[in-house]
N, C-alpha and C. Protein backbone atom coordinates (compact mmCIF):
# COMPACT_ATOMS: atom_id res chain seq x y z
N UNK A 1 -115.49 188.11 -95.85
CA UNK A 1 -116.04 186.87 -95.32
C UNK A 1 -117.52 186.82 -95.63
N UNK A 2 -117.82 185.51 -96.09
CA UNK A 2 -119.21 185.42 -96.16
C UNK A 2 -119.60 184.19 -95.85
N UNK A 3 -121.11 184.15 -95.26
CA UNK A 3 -121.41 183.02 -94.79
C UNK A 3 -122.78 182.17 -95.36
N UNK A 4 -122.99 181.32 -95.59
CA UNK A 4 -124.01 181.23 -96.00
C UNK A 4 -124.96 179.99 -95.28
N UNK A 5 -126.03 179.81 -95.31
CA UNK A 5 -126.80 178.56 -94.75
C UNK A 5 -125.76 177.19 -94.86
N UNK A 6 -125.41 176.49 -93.67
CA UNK A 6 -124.76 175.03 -94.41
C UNK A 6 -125.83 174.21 -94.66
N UNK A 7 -125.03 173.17 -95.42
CA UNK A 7 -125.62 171.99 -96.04
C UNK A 7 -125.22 171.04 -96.27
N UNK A 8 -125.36 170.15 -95.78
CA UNK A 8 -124.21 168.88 -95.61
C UNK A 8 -123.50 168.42 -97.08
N UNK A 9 -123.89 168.84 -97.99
CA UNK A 9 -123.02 168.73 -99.46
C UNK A 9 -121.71 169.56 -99.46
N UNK A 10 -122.08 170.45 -98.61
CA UNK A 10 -120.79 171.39 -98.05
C UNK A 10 -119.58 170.95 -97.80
N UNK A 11 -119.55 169.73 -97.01
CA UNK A 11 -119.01 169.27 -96.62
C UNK A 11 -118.09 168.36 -97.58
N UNK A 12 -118.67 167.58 -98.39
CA UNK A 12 -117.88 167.06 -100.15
C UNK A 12 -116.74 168.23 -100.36
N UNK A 13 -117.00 169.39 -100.49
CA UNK A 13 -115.57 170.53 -100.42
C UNK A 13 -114.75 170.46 -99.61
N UNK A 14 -114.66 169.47 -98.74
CA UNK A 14 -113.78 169.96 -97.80
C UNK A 14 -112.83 168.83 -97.17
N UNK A 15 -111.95 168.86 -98.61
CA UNK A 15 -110.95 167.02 -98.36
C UNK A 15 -110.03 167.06 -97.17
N UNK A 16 -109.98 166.20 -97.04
CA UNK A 16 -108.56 165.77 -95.84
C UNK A 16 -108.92 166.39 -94.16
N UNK A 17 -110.00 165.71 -93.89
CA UNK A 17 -110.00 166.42 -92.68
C UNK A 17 -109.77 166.27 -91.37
N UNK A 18 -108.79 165.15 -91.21
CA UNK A 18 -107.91 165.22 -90.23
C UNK A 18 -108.46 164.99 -89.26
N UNK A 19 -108.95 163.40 -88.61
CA UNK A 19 -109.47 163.23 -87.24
C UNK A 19 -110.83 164.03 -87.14
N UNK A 20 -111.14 164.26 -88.11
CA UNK A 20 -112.77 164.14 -87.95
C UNK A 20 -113.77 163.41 -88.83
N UNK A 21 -113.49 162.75 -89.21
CA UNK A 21 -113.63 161.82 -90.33
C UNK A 21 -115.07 160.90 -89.86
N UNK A 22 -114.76 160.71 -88.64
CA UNK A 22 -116.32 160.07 -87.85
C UNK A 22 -117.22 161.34 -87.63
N UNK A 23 -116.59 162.33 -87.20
CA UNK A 23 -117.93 163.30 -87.21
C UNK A 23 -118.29 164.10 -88.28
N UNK A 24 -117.55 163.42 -89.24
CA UNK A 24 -117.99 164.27 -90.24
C UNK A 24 -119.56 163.22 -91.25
N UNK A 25 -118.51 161.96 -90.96
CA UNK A 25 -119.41 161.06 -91.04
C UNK A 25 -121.40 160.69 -90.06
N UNK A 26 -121.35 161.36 -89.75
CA UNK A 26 -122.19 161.01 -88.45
C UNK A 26 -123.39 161.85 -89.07
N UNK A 27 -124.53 161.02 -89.46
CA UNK A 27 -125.55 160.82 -90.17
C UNK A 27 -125.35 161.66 -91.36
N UNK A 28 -124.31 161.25 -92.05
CA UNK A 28 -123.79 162.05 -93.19
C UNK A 28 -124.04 163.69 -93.07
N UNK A 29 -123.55 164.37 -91.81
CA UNK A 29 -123.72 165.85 -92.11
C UNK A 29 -125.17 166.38 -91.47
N UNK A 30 -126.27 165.19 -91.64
CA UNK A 30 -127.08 166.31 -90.58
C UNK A 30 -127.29 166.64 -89.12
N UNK A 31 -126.72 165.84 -88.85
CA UNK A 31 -126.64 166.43 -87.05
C UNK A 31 -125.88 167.80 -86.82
N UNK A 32 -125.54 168.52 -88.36
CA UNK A 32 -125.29 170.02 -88.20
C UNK A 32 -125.83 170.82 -88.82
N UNK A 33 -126.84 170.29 -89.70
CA UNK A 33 -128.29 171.88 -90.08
C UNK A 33 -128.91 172.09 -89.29
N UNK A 34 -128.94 173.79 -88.67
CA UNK A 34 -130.04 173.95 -87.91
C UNK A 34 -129.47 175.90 -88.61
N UNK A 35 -130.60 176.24 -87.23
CA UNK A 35 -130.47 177.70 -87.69
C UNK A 35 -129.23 178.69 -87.07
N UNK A 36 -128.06 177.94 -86.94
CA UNK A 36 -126.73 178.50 -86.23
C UNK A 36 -125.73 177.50 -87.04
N UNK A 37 -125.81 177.15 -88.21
CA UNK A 37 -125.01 176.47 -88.56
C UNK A 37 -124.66 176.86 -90.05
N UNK A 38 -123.53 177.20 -90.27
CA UNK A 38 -122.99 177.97 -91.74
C UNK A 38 -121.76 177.30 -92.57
N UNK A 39 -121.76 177.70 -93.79
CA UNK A 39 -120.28 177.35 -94.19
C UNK A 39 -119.74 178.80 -94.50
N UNK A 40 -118.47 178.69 -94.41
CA UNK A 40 -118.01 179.96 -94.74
C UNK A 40 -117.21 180.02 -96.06
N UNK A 41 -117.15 181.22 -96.91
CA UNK A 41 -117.08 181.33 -98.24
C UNK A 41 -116.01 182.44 -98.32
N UNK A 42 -115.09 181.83 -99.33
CA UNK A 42 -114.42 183.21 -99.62
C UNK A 42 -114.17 182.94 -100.99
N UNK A 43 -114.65 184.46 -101.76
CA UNK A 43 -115.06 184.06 -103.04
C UNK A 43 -116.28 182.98 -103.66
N UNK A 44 -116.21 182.67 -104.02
CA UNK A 44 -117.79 181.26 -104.17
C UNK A 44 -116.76 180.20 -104.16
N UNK A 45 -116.29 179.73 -103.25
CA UNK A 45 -115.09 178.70 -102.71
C UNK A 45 -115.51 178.14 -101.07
N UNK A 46 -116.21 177.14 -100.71
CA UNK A 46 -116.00 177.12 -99.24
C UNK A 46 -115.12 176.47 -98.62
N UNK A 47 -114.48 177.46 -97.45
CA UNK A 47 -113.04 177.06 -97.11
C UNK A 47 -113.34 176.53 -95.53
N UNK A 48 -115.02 176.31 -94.80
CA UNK A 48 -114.67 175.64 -93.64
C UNK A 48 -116.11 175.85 -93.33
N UNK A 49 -116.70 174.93 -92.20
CA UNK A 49 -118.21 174.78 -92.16
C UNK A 49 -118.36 174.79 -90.46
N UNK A 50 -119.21 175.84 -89.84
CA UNK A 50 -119.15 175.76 -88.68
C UNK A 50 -120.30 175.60 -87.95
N UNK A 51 -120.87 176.05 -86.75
CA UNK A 51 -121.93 176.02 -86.29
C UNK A 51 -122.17 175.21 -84.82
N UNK A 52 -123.53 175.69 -84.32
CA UNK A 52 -124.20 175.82 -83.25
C UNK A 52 -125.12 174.58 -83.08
N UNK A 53 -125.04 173.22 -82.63
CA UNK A 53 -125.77 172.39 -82.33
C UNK A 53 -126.49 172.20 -81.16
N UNK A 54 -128.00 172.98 -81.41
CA UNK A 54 -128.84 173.33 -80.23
C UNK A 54 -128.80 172.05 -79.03
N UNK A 55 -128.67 172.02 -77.73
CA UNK A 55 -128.99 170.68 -77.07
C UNK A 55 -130.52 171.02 -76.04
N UNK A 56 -130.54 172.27 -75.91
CA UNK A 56 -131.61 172.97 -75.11
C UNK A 56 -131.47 174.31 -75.39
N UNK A 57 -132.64 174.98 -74.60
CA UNK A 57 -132.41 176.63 -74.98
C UNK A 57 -131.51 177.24 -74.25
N UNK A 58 -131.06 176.58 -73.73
CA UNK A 58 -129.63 177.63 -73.23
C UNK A 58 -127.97 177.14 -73.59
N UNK A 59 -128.32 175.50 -73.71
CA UNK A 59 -126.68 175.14 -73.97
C UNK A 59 -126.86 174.58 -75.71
N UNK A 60 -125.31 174.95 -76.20
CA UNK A 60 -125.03 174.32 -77.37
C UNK A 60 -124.21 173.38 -77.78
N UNK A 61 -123.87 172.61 -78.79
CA UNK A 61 -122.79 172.02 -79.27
C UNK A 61 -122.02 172.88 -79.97
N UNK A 62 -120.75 173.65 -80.00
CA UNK A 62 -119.47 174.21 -81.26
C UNK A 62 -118.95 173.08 -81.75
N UNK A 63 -119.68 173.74 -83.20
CA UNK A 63 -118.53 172.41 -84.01
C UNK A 63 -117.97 173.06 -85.12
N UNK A 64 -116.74 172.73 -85.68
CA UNK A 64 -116.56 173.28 -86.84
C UNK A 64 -115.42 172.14 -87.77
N UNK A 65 -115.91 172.11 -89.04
CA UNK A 65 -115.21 171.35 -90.11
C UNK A 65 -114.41 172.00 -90.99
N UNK A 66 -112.69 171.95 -91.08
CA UNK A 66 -112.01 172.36 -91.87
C UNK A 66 -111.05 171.27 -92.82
N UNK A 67 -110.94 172.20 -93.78
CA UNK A 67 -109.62 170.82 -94.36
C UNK A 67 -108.64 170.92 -93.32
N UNK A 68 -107.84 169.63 -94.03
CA UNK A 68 -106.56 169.76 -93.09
C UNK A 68 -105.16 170.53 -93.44
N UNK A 69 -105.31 170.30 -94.61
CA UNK A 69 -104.37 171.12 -95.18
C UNK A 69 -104.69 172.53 -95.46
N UNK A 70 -105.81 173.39 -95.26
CA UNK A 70 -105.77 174.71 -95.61
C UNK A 70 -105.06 175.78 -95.55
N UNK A 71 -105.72 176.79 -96.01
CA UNK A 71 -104.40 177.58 -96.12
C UNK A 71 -104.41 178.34 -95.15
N UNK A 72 -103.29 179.48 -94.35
CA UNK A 72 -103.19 179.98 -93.00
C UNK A 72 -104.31 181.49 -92.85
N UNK A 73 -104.94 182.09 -94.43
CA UNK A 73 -105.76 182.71 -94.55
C UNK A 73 -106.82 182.51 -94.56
N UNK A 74 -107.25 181.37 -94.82
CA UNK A 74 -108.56 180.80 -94.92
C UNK A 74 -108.98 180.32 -93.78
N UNK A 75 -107.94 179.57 -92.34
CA UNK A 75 -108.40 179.46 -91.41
C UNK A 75 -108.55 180.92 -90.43
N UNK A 76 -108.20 181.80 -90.68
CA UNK A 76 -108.25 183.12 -90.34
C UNK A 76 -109.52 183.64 -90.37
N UNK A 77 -110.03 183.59 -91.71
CA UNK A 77 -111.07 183.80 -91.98
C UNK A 77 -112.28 182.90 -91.13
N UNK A 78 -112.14 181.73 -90.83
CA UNK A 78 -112.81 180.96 -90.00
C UNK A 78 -112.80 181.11 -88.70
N UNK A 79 -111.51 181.48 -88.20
CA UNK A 79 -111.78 182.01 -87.05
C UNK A 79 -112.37 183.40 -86.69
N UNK A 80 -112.38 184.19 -87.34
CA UNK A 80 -113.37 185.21 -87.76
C UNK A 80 -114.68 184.97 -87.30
N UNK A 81 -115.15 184.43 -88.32
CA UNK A 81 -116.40 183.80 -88.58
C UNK A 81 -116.65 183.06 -87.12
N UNK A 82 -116.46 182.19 -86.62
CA UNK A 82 -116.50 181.54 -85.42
C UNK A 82 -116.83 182.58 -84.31
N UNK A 83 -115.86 183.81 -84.25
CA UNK A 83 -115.67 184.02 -83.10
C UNK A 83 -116.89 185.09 -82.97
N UNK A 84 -117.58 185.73 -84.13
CA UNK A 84 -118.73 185.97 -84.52
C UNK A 84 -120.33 184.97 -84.21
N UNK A 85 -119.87 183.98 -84.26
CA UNK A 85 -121.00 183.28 -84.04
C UNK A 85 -121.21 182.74 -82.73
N UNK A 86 -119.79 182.89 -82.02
CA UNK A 86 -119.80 182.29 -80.59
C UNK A 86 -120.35 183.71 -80.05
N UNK A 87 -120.15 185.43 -80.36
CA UNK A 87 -121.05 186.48 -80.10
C UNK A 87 -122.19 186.78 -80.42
N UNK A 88 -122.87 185.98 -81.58
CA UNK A 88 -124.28 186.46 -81.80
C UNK A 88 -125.04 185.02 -81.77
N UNK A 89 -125.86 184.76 -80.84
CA UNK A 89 -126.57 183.44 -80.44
C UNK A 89 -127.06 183.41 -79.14
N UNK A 90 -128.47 182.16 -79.25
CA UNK A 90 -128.87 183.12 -77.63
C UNK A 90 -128.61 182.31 -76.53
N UNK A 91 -127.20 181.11 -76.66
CA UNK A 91 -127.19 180.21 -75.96
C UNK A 91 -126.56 181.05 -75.15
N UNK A 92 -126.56 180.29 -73.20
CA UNK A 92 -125.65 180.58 -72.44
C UNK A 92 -124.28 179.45 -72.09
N UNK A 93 -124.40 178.65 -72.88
CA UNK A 93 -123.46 177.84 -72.52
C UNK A 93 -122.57 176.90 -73.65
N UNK A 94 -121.77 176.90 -74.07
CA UNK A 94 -121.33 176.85 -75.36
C UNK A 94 -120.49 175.61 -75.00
N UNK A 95 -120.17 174.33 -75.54
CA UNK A 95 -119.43 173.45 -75.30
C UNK A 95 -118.54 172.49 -76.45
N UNK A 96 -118.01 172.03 -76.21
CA UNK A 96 -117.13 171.64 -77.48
C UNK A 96 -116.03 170.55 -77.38
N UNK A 97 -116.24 169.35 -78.24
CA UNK A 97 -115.97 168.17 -78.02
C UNK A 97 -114.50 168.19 -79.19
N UNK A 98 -112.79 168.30 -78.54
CA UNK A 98 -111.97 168.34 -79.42
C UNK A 98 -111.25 167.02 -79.34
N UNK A 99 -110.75 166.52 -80.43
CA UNK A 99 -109.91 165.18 -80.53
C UNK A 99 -108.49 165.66 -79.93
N UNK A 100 -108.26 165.15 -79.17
CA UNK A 100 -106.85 165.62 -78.29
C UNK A 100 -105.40 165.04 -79.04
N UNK A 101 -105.74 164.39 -80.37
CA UNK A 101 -104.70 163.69 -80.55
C UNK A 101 -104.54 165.07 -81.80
N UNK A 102 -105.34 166.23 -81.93
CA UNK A 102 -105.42 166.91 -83.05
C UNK A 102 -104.53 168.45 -82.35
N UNK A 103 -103.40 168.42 -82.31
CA UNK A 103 -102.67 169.89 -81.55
C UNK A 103 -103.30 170.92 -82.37
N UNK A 104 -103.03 171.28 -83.59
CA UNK A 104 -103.74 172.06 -83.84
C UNK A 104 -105.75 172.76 -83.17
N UNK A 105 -106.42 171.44 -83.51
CA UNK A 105 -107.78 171.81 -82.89
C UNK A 105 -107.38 171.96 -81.07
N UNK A 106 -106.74 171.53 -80.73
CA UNK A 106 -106.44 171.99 -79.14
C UNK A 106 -106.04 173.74 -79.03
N UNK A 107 -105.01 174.01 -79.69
CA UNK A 107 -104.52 175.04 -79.61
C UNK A 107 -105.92 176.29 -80.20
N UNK A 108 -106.43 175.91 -81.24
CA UNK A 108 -107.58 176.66 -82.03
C UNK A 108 -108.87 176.82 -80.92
N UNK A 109 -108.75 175.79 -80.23
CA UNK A 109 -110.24 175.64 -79.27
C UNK A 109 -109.68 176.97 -78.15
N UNK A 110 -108.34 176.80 -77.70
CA UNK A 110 -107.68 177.62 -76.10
C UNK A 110 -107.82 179.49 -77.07
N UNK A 111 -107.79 179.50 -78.30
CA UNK A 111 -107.71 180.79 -78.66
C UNK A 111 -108.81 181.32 -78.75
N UNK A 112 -109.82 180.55 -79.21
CA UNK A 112 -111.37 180.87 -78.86
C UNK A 112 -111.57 181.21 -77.59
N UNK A 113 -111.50 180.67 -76.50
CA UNK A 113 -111.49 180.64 -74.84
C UNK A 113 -112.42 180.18 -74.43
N UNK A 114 -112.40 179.14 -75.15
CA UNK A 114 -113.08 178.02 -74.06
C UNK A 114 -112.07 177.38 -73.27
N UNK A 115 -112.48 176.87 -72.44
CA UNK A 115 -111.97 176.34 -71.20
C UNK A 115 -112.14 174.66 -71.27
N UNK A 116 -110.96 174.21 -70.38
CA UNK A 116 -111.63 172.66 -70.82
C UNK A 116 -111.73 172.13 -69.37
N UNK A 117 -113.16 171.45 -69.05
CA UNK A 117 -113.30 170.94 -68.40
C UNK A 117 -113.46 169.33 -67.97
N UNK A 118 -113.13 168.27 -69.12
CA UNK A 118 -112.78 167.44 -68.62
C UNK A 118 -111.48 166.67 -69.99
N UNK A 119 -110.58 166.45 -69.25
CA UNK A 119 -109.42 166.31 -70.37
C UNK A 119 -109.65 165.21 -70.88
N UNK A 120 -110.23 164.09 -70.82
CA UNK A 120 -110.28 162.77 -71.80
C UNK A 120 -111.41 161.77 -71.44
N UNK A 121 -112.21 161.67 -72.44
CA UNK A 121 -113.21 160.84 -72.35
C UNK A 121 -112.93 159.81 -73.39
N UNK A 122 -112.92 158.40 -73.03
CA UNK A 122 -112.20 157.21 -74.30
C UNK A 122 -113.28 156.82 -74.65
N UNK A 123 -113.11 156.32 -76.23
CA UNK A 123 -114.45 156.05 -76.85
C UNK A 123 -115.51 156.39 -77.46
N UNK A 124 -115.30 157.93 -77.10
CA UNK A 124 -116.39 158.97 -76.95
C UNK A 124 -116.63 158.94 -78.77
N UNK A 125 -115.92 158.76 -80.02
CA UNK A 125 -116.54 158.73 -80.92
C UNK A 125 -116.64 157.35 -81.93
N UNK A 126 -117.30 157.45 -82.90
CA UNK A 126 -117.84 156.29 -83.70
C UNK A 126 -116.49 155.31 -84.09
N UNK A 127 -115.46 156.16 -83.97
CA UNK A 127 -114.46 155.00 -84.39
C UNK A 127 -113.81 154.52 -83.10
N UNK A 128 -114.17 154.68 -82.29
CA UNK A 128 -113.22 154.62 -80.70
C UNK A 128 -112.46 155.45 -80.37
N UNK A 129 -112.60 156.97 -81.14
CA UNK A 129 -111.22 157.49 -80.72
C UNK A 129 -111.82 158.79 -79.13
N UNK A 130 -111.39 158.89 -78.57
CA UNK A 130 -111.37 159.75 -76.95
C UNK A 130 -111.57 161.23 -77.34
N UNK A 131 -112.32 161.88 -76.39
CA UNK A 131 -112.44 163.05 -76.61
C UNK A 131 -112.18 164.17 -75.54
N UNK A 132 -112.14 165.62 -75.24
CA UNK A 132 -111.49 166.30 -74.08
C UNK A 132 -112.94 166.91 -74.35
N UNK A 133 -113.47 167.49 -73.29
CA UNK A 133 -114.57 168.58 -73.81
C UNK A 133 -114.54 169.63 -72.80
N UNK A 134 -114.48 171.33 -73.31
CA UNK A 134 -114.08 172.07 -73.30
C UNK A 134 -115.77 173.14 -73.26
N UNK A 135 -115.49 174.41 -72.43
CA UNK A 135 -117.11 175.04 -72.28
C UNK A 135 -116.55 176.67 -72.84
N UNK A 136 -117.81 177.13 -72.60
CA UNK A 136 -117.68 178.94 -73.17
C UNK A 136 -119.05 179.53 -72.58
N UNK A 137 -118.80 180.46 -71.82
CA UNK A 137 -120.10 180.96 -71.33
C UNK A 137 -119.79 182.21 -72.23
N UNK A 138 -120.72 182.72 -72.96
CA UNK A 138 -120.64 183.76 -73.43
C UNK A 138 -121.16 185.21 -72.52
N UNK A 139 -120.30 186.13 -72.62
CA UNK A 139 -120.41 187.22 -71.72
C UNK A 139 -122.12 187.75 -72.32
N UNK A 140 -121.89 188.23 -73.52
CA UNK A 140 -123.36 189.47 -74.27
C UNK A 140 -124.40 188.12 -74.82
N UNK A 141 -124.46 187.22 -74.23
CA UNK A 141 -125.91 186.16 -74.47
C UNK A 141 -126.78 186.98 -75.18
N UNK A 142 -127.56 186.49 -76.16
CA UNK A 142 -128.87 187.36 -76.26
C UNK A 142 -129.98 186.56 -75.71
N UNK A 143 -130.07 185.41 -74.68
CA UNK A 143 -131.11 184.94 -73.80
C UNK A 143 -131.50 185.75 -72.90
């Protein structure tokens, strides 16, 4: 696994993505460069783009962009990577906005362990579609 700085061109790699299409859209990609935000690489191939959207110094946004069709190794590898980044960061409060109509991202969010604390918010993105949002206190914070 390797990770490297993201960059919203990153994102051009990464067809079919399944109900995220507005956030992927959403100021074309930069409302996710910062210094917790990566794509992940296997081989010089990127197979999924994740990261830490600061909101204050203690809470974050989790977001992460995959194809939809990928393959069952490559999201492996992302969850890897993820579950790495949800351990090294100095937020205490980790939160995460999933499309509920997406079983897969439901099921992917409960294996991470976040928790969801409010099951449906309507509207909540650029195309009208509703969102559940889900938290993570991380145990080893480095705050």
């Amino acid at each position: 696994m390797n990770l490297i700085s993201f960059a919203p061109d990153h994102l051009k790699e990464l067809p079919n993505y399944a109900h995220q299409e507005s956030l992927v859209n959403l100021d074309d990609g930069k409302f996710f460069v910062g210094d917790h935000a990566f794509s992940v690489l296997k081989g010089n191939r990127i197979i999924g783009c994740i990261g830490l959207a600061p909101c204050n110094q203690y809470r974050a946004v989790a977001w992460a962009v995959f194809p939809h069709n990928g393959k069952n190794n490559d999201f492996v590898t992302c969850h890897m990577a993820s579950r790495w980044l949800m351990r090294n960061n100095p937020f205490r409060r980790l939160e995460s906005y999933v499309d509920p109509r997406s079983e897969r991202a439901m099921r992917w969010i409960k294996l991470l362990g976040f928790e969801i604390e409010i099951a449906y918010i309507p509207f909540f993105y650029p195309d009208g579609g509703g969102t559940s949002v889900w938290s993570y206190y991380p145990v080893n914070h480095n705050a």
